[in-house]
C-alpha atoms as a PDB file:
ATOM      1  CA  UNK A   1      -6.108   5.052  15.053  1.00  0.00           C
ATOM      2  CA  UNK A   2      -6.646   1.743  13.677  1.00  0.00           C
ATOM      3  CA  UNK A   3      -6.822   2.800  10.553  1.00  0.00           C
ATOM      4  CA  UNK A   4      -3.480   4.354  10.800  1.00  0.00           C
ATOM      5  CA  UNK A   5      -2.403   1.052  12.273  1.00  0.00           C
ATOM      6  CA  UNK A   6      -3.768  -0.946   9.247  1.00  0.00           C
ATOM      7  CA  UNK A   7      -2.469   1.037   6.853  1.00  0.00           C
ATOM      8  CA  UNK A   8       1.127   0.674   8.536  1.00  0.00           C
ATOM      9  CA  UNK A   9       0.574  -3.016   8.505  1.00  0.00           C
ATOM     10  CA  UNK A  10       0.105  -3.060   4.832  1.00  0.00           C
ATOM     11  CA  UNK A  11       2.615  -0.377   4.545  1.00  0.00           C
ATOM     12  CA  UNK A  12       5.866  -2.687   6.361  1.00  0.00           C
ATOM     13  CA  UNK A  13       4.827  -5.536   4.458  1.00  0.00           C
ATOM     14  CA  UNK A  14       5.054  -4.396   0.930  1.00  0.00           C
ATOM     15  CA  UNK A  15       8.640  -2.975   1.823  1.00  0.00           C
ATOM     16  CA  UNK A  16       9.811  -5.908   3.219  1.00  0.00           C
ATOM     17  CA  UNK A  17       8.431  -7.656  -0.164  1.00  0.00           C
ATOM     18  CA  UNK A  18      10.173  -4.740  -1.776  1.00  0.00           C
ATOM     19  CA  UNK A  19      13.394  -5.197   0.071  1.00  0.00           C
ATOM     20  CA  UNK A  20      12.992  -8.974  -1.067  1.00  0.00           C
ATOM     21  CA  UNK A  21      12.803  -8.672  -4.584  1.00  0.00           C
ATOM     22  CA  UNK A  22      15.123  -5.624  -5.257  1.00  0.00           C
ATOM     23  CA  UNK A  23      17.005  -5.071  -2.323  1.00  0.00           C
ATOM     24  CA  UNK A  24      16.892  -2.922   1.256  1.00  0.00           C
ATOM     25  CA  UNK A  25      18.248   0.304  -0.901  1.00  0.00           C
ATOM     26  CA  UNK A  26      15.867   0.292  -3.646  1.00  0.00           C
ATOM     27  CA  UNK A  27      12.942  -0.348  -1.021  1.00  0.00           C
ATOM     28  CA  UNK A  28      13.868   2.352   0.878  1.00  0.00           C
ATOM     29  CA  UNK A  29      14.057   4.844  -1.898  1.00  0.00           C
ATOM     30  CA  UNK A  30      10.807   3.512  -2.541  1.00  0.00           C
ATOM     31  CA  UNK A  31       9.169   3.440   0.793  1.00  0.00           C
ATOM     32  CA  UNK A  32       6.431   6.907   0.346  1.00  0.00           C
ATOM     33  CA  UNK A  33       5.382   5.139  -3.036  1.00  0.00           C
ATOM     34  CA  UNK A  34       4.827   1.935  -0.588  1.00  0.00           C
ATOM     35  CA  UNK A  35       2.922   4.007   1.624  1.00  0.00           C
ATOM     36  CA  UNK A  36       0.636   5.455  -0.710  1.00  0.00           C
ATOM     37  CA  UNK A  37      -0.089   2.416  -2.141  1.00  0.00           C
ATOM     38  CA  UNK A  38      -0.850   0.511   1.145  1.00  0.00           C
ATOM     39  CA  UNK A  39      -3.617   4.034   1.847  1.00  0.00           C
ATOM     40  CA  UNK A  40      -4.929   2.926  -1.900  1.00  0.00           C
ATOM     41  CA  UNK A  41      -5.360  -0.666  -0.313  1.00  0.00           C
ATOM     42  CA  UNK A  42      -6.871  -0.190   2.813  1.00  0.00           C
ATOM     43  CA  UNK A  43      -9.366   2.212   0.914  1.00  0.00           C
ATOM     44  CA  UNK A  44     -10.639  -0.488  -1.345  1.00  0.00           C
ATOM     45  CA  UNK A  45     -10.467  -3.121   1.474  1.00  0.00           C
ATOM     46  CA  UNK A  46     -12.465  -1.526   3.366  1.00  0.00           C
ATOM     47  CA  UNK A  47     -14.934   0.509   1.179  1.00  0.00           C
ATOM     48  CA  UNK A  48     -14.861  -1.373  -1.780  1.00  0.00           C
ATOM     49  CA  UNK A  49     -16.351   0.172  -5.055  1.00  0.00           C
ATOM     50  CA  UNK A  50     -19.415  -1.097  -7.062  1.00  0.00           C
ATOM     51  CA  UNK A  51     -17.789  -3.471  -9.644  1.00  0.00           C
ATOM     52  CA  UNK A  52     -18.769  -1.133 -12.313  1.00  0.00           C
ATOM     53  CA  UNK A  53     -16.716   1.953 -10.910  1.00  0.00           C
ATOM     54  CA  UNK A  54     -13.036   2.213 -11.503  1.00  0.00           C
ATOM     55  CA  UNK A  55     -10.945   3.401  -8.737  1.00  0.00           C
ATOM     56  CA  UNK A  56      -9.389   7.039  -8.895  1.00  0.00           C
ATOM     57  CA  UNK A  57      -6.148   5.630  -8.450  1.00  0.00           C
ATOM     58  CA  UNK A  58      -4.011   3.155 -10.462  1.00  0.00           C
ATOM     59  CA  UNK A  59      -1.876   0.101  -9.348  1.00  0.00           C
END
């Protein structure tokens, strides 16, 4: 549940950033890429790879 919480967290703050930069329309057509990339943050915030390893996803 917290994780869930987290991730929304992350998730509402890179729209609004979204929304900011190229407007409430654009974010929202947006918003599921937002929300996978906020569960590709929280991942590596909170497992973090070995430097050496790449992640399996890209920004």
């Amino acid at each position: 549940m917290l994780e869930e919480k987290a991730r929304q967290v992350i998730a509402e703050a890179l729209f609004q950033r979204a929304a900011e930069l190229y407007g409430h329309e654009h974010a929202v057509a947006i918003r599921s890429y937002l929300e996978q990339m906020a569960g590709h943050l929280w991942l590596l915030a909170s497992q973090a790879p070995p430097r050496e390893v790449e992640p399996g996803f890209f920004m």
